[in-house]
C-alpha atoms as a PDB file:
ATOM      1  CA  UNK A   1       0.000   0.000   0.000  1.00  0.00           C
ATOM      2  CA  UNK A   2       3.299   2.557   0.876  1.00  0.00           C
ATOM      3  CA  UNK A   3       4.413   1.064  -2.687  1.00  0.00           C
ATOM      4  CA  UNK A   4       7.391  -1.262  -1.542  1.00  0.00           C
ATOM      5  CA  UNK A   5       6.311  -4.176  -3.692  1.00  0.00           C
ATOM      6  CA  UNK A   6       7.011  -2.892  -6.492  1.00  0.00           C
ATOM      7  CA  UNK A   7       4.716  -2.132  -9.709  1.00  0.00           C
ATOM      8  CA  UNK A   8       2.032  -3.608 -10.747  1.00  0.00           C
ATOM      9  CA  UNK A   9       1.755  -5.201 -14.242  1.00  0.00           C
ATOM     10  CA  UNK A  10      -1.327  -4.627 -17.111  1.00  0.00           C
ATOM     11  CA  UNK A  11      -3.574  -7.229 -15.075  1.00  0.00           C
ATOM     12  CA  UNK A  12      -3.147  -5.134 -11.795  1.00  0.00           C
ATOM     13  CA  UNK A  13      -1.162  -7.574  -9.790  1.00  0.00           C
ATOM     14  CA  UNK A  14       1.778  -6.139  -7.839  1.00  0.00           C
ATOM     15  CA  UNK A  15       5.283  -7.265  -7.743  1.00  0.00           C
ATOM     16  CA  UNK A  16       6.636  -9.219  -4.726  1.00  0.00           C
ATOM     17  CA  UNK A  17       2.902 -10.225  -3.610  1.00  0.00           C
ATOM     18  CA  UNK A  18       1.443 -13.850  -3.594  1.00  0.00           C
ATOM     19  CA  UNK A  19      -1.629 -13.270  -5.113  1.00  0.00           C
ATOM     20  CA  UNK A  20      -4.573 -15.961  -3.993  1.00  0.00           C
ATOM     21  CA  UNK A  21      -7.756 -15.292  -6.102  1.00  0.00           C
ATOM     22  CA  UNK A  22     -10.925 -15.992  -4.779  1.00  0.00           C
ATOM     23  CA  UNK A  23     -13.580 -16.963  -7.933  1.00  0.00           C
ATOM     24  CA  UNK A  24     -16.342 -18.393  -8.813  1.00  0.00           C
ATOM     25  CA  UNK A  25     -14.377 -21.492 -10.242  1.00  0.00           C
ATOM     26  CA  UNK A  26     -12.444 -22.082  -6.918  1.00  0.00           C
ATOM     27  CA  UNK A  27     -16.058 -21.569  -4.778  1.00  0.00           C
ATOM     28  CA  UNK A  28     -13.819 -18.617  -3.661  1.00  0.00           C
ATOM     29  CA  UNK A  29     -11.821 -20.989  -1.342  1.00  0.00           C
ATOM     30  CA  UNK A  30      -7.879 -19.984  -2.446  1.00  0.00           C
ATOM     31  CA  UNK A  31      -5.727 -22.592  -2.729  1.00  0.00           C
ATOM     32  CA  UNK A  32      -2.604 -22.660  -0.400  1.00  0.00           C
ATOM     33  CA  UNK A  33       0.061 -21.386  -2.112  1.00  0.00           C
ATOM     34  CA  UNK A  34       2.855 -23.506  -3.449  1.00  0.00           C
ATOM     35  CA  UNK A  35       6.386 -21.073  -2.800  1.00  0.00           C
ATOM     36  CA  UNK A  36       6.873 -19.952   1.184  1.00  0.00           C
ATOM     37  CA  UNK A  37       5.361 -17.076   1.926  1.00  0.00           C
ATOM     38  CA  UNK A  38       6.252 -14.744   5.212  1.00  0.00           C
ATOM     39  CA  UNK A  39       2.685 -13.279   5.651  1.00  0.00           C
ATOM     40  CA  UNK A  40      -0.509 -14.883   4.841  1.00  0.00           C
ATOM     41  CA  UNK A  41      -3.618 -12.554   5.241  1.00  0.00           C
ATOM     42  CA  UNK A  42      -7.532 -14.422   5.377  1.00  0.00           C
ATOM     43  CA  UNK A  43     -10.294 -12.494   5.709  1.00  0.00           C
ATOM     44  CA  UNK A  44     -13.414 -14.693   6.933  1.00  0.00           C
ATOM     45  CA  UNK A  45     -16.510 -14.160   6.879  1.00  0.00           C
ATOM     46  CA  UNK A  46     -14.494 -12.288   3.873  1.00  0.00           C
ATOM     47  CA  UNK A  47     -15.301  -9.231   2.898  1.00  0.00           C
ATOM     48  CA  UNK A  48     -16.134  -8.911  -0.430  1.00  0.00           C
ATOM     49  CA  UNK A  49     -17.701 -12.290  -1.202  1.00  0.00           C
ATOM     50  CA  UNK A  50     -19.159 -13.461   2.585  1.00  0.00           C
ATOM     51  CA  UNK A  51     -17.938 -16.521   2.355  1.00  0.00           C
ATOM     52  CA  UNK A  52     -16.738 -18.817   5.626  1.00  0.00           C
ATOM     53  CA  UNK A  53     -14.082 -20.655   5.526  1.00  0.00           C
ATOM     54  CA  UNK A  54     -14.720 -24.583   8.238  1.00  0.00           C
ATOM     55  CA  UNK A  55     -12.447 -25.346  10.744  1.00  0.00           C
ATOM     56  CA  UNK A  56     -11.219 -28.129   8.334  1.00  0.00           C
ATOM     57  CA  UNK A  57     -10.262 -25.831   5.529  1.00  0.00           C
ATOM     58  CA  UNK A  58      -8.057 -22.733   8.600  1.00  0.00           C
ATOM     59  CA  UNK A  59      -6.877 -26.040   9.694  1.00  0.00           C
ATOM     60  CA  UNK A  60      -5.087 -26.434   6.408  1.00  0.00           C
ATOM     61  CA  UNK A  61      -3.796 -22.364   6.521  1.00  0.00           C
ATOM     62  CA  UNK A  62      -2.745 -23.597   9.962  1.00  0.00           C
ATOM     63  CA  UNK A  63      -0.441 -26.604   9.506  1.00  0.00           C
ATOM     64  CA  UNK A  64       1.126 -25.010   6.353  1.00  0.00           C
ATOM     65  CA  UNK A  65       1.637 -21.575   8.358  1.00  0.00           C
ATOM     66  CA  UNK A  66       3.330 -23.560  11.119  1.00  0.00           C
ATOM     67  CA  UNK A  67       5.577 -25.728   8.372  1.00  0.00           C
ATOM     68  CA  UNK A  68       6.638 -22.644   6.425  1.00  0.00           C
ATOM     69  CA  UNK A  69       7.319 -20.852   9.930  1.00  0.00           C
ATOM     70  CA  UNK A  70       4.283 -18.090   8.204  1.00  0.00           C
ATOM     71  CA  UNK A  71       2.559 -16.022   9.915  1.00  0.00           C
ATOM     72  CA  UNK A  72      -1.420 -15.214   9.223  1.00  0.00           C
ATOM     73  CA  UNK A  73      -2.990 -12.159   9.588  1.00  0.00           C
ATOM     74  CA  UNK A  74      -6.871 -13.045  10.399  1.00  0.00           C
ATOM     75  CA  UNK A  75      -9.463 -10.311   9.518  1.00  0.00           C
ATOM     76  CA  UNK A  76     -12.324 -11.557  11.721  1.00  0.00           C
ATOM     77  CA  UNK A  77     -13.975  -8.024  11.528  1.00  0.00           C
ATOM     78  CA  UNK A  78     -17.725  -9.566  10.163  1.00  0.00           C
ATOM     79  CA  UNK A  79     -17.444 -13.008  12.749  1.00  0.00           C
ATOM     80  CA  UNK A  80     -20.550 -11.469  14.685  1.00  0.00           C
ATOM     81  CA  UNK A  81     -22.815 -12.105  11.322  1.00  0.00           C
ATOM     82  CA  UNK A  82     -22.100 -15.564  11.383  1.00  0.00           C
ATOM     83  CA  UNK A  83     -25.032 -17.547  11.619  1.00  0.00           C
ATOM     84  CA  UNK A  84     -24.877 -21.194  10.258  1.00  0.00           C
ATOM     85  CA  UNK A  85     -23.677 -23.603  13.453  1.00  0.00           C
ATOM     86  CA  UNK A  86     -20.050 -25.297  13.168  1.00  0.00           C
ATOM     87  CA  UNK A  87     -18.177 -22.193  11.302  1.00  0.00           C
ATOM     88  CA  UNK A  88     -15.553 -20.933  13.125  1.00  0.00           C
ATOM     89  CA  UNK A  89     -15.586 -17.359  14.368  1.00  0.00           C
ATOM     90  CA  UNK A  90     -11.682 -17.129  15.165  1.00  0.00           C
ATOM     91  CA  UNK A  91      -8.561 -18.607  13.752  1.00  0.00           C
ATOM     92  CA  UNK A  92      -8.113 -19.985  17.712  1.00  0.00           C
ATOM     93  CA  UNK A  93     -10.818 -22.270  17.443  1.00  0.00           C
ATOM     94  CA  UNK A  94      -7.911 -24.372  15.036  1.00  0.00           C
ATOM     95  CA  UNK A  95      -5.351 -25.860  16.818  1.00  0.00           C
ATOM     96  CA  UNK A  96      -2.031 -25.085  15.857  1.00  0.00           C
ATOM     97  CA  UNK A  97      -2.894 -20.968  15.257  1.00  0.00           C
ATOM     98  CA  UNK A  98      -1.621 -19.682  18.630  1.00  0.00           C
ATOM     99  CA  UNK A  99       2.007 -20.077  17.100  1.00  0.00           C
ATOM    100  CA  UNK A 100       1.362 -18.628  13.779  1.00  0.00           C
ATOM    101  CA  UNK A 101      -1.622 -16.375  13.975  1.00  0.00           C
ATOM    102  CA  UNK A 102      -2.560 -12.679  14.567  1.00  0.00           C
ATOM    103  CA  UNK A 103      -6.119 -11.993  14.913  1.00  0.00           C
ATOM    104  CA  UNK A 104      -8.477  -8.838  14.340  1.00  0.00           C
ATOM    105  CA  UNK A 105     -12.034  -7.492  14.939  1.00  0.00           C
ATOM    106  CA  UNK A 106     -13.551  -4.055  14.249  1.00  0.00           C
ATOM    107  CA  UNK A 107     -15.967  -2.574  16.401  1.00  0.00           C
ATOM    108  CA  UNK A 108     -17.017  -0.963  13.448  1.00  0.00           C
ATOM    109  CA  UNK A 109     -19.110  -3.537  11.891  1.00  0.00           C
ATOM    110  CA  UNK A 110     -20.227  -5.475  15.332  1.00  0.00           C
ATOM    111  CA  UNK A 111     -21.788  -2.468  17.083  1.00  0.00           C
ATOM    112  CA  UNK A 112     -21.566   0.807  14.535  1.00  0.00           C
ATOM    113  CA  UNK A 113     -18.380   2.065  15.778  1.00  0.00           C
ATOM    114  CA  UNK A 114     -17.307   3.442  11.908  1.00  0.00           C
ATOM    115  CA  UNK A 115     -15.768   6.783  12.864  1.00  0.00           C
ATOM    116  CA  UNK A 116     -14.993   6.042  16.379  1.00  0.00           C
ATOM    117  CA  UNK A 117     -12.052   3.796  15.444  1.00  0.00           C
ATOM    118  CA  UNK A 118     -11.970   1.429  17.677  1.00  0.00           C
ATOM    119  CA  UNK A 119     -10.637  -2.493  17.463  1.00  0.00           C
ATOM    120  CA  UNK A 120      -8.956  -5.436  19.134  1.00  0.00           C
ATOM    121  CA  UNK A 121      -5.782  -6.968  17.935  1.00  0.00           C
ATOM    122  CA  UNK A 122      -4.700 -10.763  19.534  1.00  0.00           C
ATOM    123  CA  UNK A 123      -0.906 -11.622  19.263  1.00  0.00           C
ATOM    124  CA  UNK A 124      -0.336 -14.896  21.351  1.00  0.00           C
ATOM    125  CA  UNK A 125       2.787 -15.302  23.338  1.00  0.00           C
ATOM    126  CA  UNK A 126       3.824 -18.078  21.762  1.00  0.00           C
ATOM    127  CA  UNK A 127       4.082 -16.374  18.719  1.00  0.00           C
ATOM    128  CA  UNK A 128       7.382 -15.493  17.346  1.00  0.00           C
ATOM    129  CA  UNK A 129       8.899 -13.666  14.555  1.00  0.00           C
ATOM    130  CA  UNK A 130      12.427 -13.873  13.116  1.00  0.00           C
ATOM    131  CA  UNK A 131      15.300 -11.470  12.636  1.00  0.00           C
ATOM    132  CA  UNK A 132      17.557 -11.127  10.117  1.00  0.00           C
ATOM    133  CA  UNK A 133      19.866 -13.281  11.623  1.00  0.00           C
ATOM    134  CA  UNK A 134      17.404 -16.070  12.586  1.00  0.00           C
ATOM    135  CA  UNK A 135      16.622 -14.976  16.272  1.00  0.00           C
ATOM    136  CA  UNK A 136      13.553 -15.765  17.750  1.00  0.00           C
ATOM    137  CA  UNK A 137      11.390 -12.377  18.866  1.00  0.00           C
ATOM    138  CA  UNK A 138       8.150 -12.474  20.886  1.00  0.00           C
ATOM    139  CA  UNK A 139       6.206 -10.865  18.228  1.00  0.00           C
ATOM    140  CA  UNK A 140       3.492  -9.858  21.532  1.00  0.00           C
ATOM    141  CA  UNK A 141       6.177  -7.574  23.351  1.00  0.00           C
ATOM    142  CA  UNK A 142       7.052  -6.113  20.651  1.00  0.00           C
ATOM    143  CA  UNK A 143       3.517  -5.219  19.721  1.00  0.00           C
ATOM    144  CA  UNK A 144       3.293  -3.828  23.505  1.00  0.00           C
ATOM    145  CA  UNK A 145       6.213  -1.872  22.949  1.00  0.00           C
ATOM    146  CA  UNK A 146       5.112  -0.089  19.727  1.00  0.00           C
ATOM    147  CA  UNK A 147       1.554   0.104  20.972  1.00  0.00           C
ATOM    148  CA  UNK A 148       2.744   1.912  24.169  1.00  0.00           C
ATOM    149  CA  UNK A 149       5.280   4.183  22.604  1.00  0.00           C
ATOM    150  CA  UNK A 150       4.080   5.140  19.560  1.00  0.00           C
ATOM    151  CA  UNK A 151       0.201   4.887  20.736  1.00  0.00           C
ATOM    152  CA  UNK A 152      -2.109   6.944  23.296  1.00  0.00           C
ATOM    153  CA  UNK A 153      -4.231   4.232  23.261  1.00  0.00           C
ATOM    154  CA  UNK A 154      -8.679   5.044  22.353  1.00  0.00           C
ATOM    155  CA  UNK A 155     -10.251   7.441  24.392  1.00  0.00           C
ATOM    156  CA  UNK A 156     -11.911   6.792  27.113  1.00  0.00           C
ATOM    157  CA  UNK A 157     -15.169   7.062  26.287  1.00  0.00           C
ATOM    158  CA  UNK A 158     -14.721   4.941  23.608  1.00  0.00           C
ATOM    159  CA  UNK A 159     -13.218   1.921  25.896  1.00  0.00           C
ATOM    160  CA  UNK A 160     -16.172   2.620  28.181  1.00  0.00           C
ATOM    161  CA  UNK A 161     -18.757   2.136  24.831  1.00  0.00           C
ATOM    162  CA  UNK A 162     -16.828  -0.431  23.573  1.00  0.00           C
ATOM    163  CA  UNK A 163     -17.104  -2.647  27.002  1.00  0.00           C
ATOM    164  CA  UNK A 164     -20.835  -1.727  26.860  1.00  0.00           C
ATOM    165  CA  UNK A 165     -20.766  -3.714  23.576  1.00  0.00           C
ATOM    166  CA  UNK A 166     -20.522  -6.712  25.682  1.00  0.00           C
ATOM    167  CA  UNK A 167     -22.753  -5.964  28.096  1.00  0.00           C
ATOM    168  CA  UNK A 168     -26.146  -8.147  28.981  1.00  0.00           C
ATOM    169  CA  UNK A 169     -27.954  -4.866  27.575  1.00  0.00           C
ATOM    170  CA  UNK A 170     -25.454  -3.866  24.864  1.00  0.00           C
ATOM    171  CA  UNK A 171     -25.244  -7.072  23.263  1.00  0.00           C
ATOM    172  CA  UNK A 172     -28.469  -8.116  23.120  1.00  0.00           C
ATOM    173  CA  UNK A 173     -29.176  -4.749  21.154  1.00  0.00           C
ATOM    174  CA  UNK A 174     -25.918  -5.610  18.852  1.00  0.00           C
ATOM    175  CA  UNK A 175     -27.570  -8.760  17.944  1.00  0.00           C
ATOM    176  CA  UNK A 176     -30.977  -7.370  17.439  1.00  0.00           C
ATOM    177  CA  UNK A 177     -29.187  -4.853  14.693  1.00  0.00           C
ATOM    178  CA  UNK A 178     -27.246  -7.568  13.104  1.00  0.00           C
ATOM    179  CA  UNK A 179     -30.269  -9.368  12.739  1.00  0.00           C
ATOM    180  CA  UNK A 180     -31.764  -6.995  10.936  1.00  0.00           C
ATOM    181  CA  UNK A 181     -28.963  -6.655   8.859  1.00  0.00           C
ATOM    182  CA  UNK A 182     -28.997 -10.000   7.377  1.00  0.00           C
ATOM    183  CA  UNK A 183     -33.042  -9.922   7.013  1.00  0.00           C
ATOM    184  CA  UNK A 184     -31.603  -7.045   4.408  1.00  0.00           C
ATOM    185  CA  UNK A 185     -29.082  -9.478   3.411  1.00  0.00           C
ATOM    186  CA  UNK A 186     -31.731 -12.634   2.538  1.00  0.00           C
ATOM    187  CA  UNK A 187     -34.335 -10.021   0.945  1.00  0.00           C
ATOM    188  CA  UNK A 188     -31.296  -8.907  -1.461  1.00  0.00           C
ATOM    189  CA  UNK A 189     -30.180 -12.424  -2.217  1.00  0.00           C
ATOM    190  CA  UNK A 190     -33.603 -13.858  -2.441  1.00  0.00           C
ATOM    191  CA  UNK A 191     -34.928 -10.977  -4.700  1.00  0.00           C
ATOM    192  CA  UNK A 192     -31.556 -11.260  -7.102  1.00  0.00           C
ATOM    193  CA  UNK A 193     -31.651 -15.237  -7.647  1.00  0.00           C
ATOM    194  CA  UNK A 194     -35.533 -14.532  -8.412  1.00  0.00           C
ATOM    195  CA  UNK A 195     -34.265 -12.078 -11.043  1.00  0.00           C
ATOM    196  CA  UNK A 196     -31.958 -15.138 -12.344  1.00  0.00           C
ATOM    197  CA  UNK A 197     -28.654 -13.156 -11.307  1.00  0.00           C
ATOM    198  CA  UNK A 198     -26.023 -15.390  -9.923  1.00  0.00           C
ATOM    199  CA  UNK A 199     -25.013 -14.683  -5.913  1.00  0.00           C
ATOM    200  CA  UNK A 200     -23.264 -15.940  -3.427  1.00  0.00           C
ATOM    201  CA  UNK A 201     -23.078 -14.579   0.689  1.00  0.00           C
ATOM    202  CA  UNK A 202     -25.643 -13.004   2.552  1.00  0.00           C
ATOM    203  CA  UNK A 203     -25.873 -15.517   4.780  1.00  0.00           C
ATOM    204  CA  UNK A 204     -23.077 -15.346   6.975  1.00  0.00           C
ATOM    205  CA  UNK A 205     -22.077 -11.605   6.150  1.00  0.00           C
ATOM    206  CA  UNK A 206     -23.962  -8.445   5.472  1.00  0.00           C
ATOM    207  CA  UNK A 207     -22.719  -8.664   1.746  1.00  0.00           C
ATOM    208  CA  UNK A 208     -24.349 -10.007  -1.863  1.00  0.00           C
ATOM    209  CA  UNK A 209     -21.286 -11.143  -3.884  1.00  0.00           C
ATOM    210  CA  UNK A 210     -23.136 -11.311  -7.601  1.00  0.00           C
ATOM    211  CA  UNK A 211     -21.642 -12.281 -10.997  1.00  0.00           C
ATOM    212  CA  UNK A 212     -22.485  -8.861 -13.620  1.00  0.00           C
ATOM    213  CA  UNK A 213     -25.652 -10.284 -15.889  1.00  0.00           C
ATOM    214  CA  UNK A 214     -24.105 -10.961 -19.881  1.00  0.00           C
ATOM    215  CA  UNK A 215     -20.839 -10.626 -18.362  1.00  0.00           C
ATOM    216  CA  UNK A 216     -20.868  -7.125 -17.893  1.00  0.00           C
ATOM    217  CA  UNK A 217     -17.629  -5.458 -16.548  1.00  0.00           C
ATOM    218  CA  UNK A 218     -17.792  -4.559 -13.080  1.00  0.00           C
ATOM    219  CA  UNK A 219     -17.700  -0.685 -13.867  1.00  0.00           C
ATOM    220  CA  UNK A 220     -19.928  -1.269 -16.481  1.00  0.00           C
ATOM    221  CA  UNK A 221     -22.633  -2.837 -14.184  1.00  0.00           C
ATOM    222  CA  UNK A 222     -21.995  -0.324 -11.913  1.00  0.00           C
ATOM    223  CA  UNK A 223     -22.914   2.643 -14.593  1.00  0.00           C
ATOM    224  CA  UNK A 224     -25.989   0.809 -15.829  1.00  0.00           C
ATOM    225  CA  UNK A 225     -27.252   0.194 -12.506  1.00  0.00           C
ATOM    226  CA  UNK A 226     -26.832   4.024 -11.388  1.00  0.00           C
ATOM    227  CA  UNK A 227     -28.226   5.426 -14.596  1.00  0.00           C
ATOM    228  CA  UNK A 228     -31.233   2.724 -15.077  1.00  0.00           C
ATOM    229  CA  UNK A 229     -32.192   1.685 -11.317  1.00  0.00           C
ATOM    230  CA  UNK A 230     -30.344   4.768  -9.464  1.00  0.00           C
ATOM    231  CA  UNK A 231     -28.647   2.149  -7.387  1.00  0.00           C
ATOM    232  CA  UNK A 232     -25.760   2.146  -6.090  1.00  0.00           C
ATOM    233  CA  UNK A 233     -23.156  -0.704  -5.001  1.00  0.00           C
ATOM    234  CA  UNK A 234     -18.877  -1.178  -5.759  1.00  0.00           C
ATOM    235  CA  UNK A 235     -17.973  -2.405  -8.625  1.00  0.00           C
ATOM    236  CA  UNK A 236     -15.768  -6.160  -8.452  1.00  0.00           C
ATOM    237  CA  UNK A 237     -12.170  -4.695 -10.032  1.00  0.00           C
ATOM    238  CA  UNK A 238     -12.263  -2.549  -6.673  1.00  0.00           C
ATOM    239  CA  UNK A 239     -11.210  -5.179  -4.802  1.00  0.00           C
ATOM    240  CA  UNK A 240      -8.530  -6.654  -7.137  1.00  0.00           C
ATOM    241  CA  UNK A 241      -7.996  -8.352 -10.576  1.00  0.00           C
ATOM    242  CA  UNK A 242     -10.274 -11.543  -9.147  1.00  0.00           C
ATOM    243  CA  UNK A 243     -13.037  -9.318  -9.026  1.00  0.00           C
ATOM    244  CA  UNK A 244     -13.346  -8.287 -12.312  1.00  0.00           C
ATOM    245  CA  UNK A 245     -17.020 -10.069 -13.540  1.00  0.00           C
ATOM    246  CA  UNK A 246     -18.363  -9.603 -10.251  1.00  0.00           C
ATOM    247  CA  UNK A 247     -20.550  -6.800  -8.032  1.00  0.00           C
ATOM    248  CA  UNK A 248     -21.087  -5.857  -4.150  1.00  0.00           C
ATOM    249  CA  UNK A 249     -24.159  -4.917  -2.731  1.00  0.00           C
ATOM    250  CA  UNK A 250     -24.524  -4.246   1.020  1.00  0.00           C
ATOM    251  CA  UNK A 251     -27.099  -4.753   3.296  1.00  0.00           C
ATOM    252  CA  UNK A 252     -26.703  -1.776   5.481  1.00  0.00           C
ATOM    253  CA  UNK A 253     -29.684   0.296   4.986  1.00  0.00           C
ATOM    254  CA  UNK A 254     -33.364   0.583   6.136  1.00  0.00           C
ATOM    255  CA  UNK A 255     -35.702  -2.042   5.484  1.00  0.00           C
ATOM    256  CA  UNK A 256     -37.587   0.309   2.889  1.00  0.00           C
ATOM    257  CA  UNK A 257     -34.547   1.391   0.828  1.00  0.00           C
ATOM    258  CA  UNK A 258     -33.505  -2.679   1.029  1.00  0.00           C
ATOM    259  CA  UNK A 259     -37.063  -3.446  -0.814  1.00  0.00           C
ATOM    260  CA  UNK A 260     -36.659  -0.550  -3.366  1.00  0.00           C
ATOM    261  CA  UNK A 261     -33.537  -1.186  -4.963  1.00  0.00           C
ATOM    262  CA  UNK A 262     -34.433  -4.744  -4.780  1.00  0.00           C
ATOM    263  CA  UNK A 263     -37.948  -4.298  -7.169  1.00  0.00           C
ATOM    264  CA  UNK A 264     -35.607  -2.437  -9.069  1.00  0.00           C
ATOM    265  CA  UNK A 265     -33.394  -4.515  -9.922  1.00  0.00           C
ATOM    266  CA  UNK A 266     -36.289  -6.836 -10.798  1.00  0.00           C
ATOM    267  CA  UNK A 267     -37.978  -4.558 -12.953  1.00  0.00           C
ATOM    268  CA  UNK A 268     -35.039  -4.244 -15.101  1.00  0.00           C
ATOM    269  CA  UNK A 269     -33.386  -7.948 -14.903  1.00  0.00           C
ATOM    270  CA  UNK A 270     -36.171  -9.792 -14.121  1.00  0.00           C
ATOM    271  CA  UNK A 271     -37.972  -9.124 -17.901  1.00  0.00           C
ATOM    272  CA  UNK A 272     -34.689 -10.781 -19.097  1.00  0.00           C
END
């Protein structure tokens, strides 16, 4: 992102990166790469396609992260939405990932915090990293050392909100709003598939991953669905080269706005 890896190439892939596409011909499950790689980063539910990943397939990121002496950065930031029984909602639920795993959650998505900035990071202290000349480094002090020197840690208030989160009260309200959420979620993915466009997510994430109907480029779907349905969503190539082909809706909004842009949608793809 600070442009150390180089440039990227006319497919948009940068130099130096292990790229691991997610697609509809892989069920957006990447494959484990075949090289070593230093840092691994999984993002599940994953944000944009929200799929899971089971216990069976982290156990797999696990035991090759250990092998290759890896370490995995785990974006948990969406594990709240989860809602089908038996998928994990951290990388610690594998054994194995204490030694190889960082993991991190967003207050932003669980309770509305977007703005307030305001998350939790988990280094274990058996995890280690490696200098230069192959010594062993307790990657957790060293994340207490940069966190309390180069860090005034969140406000206050915000701890104090953020601990209400977890409250009897607080989270009971949290869940209420997430469930509402992925009510959105269903009515979007239900009224789509009715309109015979292909989806995936919305059932364990607050996103609609959809292939563009006549395989329309991603910008291109995004034009015709401002100008002909005035709605609006993020075009596929946004989130990389795999993403070309495909189109994110969200299911933040009001019930009524949710029902809108769905009929639509249907107006215009459903005559099709």
């Amino acid at each position: 992102m600070i442009g150390r890896t180089g440039e990227a190439d006319d497919k948009g892939y940068y130099e130096g990166l292990v790229y691991l596409p997610c697609t509809e011909t892989n069920n957006f499950t990447p494959a484990i790469p075949k090289e070593k790689v230093d840092i691994i980063y999984l993002c599940y539910p994953n944000n944009p396609t929200g799929m899971v990943a089971t216990k069976a397939e982290l156990k797999a990121w696990v035991d090759y992260a250990n092998a290759q002496g890896s370490i995995i950065f785990f974006d948990a930031a969406y594990e709240a939405f989860i809602t089908e029984p038996g998928i994990p909602h951290s990388i610690y639920e594998i054994e194995g990932a204490k030694t190889c795993a960082i993991e991190f959650r967003s207050f932003s998505k669980t309770a509305g915090f977007t703005g307030v900035r305001c998350g939790l990071t988990v280094i274990p202290e058996q995890l280690t990293g490696h200098t230069v000349g192959g010594e062993k480094v307790a990657l957790n002090k060293l994340w207490n050392r940069r966190q309390s020197t180069k860090f005034n840690g969140v406000s206050y208030p915000v701890q104090r909100a953020a601990a209400a989160v977890y409250s009897e009260d607080g989270w009971s309200q949290v869940q209420e709003t997430i469930a509402f959420y992925m009510e959105n979620a269903r009515l979007i993915l239900q009224g789509l598939k009715t309109a015979g466009i292909t989806c995936y997510g919305g059932v364990n994430a607050p996103y609609i991953w959809l292939k563009t109907p006549g395989g329309l480029a991603s910008w291109d779907f995004f034009d015709k669905l401002l100008t002909e349905c005035h709605v609006v969503g993020t075009p596929g190539s946004g989130f990389g080269p795999s993403g070309e082909g495909y189109f994110r809706l969200s299911a933040f909004g009001s019930r009524e706005n949710v029902q809108e842009a769905v009929r639509r949608i249907q107006g215009k793809w459903g005559e099709n």
